[in-house]
N, C-alpha and C. Protein backbone atom coordinates (compact mmCIF):
# COMPACT_ATOMS: atom_id res chain seq x y z
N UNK A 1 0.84 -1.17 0.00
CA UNK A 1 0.00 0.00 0.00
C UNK A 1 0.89 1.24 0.00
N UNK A 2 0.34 2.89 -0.83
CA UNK A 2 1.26 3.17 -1.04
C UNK A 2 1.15 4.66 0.16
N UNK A 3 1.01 5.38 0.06
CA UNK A 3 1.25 6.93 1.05
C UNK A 3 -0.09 7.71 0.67
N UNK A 4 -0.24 8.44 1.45
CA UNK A 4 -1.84 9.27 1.60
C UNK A 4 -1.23 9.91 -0.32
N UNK A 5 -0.16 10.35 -0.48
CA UNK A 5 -0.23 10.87 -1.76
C UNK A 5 -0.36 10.25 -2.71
N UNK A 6 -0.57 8.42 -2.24
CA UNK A 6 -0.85 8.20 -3.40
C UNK A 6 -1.50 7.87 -3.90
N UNK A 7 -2.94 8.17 -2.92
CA UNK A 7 -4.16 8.00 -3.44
C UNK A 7 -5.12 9.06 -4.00
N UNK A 8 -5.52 8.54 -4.70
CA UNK A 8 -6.70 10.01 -5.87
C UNK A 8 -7.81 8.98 -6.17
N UNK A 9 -8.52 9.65 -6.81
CA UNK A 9 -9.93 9.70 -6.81
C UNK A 9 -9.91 8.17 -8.29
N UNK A 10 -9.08 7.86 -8.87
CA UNK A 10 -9.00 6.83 -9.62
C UNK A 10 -8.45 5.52 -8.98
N UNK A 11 -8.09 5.55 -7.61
CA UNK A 11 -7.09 4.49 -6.67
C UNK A 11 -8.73 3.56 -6.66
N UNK A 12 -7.82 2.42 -6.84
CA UNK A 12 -9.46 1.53 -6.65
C UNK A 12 -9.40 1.13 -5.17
N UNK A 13 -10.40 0.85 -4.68
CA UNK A 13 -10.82 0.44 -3.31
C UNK A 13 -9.86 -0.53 -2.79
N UNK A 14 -9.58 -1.63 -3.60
CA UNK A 14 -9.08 -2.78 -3.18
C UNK A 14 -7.61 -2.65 -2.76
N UNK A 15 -7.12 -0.90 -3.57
CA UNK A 15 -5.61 -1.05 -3.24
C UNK A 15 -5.38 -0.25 -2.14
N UNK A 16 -6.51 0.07 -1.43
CA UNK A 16 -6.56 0.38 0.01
C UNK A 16 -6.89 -0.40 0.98
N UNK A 17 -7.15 -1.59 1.26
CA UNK A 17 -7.33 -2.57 2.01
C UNK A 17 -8.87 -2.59 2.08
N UNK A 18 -9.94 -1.58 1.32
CA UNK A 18 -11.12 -2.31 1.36
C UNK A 18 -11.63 -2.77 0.62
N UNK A 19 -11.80 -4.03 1.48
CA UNK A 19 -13.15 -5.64 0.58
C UNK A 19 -14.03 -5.44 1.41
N UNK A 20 -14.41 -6.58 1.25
CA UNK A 20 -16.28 -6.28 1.78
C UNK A 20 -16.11 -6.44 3.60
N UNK A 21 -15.01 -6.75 3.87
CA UNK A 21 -15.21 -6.79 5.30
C UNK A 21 -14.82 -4.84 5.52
N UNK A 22 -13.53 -4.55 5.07
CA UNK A 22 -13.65 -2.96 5.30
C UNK A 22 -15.06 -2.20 4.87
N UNK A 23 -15.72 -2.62 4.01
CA UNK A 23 -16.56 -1.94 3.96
C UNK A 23 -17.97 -2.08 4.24
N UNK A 24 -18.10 -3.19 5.32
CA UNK A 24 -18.97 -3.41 6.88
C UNK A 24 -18.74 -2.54 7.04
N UNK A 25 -17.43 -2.22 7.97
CA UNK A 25 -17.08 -1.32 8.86
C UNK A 25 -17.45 -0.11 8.58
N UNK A 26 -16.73 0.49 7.03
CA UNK A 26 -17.26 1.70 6.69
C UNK A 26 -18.65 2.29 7.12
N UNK A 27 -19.02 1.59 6.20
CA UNK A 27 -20.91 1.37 6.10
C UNK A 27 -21.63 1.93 8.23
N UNK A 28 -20.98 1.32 8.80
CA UNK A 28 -21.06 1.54 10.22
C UNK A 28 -20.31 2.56 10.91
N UNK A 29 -19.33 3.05 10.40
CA UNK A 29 -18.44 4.29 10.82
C UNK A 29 -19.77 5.92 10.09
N UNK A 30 -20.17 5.50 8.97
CA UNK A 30 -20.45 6.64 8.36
C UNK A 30 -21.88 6.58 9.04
N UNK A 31 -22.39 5.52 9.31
CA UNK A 31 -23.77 5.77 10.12
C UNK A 31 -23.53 6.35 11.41
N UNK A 32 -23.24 5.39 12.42
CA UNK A 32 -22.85 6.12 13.83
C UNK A 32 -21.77 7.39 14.19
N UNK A 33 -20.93 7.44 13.27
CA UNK A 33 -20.45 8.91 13.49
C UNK A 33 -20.65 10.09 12.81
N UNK A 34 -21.38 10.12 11.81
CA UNK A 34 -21.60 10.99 10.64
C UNK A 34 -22.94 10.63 10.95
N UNK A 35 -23.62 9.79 10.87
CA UNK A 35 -25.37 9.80 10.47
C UNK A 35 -26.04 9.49 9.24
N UNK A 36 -24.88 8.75 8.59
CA UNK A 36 -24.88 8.85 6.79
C UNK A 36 -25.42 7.12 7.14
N UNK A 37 -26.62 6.67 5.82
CA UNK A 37 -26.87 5.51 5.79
C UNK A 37 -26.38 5.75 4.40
N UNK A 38 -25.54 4.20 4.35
CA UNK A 38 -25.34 3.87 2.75
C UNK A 38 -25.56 2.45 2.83
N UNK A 39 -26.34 2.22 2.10
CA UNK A 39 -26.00 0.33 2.23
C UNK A 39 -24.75 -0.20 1.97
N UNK A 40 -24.77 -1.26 2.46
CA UNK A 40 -23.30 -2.44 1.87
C UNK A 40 -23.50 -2.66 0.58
N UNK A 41 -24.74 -2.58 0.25
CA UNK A 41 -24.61 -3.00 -0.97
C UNK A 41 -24.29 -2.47 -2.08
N UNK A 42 -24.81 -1.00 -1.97
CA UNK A 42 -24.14 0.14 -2.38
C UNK A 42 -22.77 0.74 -2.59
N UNK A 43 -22.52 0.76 -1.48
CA UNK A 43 -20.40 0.43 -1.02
C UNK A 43 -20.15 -0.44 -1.70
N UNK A 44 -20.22 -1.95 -2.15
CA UNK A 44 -19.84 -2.88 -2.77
C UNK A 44 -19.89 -2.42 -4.66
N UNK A 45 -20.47 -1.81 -5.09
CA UNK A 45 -20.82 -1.93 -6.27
C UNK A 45 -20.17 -0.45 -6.60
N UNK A 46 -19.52 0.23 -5.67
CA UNK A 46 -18.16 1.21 -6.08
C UNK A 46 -16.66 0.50 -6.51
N UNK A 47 -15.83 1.22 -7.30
CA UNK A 47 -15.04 0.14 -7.79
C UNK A 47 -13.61 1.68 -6.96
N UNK A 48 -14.25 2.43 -6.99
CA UNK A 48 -12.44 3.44 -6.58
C UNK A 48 -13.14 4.44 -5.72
N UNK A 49 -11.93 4.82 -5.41
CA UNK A 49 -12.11 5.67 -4.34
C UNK A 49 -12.99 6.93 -4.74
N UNK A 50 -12.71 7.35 -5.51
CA UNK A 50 -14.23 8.90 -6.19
C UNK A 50 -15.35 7.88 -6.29
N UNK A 51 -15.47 7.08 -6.45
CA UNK A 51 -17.10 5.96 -6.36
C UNK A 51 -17.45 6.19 -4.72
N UNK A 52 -16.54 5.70 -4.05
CA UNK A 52 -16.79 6.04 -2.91
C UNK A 52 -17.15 7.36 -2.27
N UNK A 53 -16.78 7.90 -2.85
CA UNK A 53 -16.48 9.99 -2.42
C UNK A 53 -18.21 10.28 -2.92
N UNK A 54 -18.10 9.63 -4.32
CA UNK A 54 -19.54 9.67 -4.71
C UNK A 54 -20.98 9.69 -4.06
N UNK A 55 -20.57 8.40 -3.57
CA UNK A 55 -21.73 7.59 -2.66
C UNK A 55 -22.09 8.62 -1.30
N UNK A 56 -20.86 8.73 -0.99
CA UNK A 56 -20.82 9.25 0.53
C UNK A 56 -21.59 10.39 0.47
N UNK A 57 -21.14 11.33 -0.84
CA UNK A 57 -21.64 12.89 -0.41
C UNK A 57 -23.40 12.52 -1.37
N UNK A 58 -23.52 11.91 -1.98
CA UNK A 58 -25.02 11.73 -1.86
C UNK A 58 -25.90 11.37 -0.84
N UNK A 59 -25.16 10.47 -0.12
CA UNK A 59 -25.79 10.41 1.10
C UNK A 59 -26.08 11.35 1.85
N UNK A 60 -25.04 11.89 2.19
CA UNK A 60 -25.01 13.57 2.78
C UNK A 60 -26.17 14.62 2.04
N UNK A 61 -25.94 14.39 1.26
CA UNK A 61 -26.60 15.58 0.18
C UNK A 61 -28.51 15.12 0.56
N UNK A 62 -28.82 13.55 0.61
CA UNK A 62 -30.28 13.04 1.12
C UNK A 62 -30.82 13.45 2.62
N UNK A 63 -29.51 13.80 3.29
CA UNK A 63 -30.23 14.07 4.90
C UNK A 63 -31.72 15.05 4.49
């Protein structure tokens, strides 16, 4: 894995250590500390990190 610089918005998920178990966790970090519901299933069917960035601030954006 490589340094915070060397991730961008094209880094795919997987070359950050999340699979579907990191992204349980996620999925549960962004609810109980943020208030953000995203499904797993949702999280799963992102392939990079801006998929993710994606997801997240729509969620945000639904409160």
């Amino acid at each position: 894995m490589g340094t915070e610089a060397d991730i961008d918005a094209d880094t795919l998920r997987e070359e950050v250590g999340l699979d579907s178990l990191g992204l349980a966790e996620l999925a549960e970090v962004l609810r109980v500390q943020h208030g953000l519901h995203v499904p797993e299933e949702v999280l799963r069917g992102t392939v990079t990190i801006g998929d993710l960035a994606a997801v997240t601030a729509g969620a945000g954006s639904a409160r």
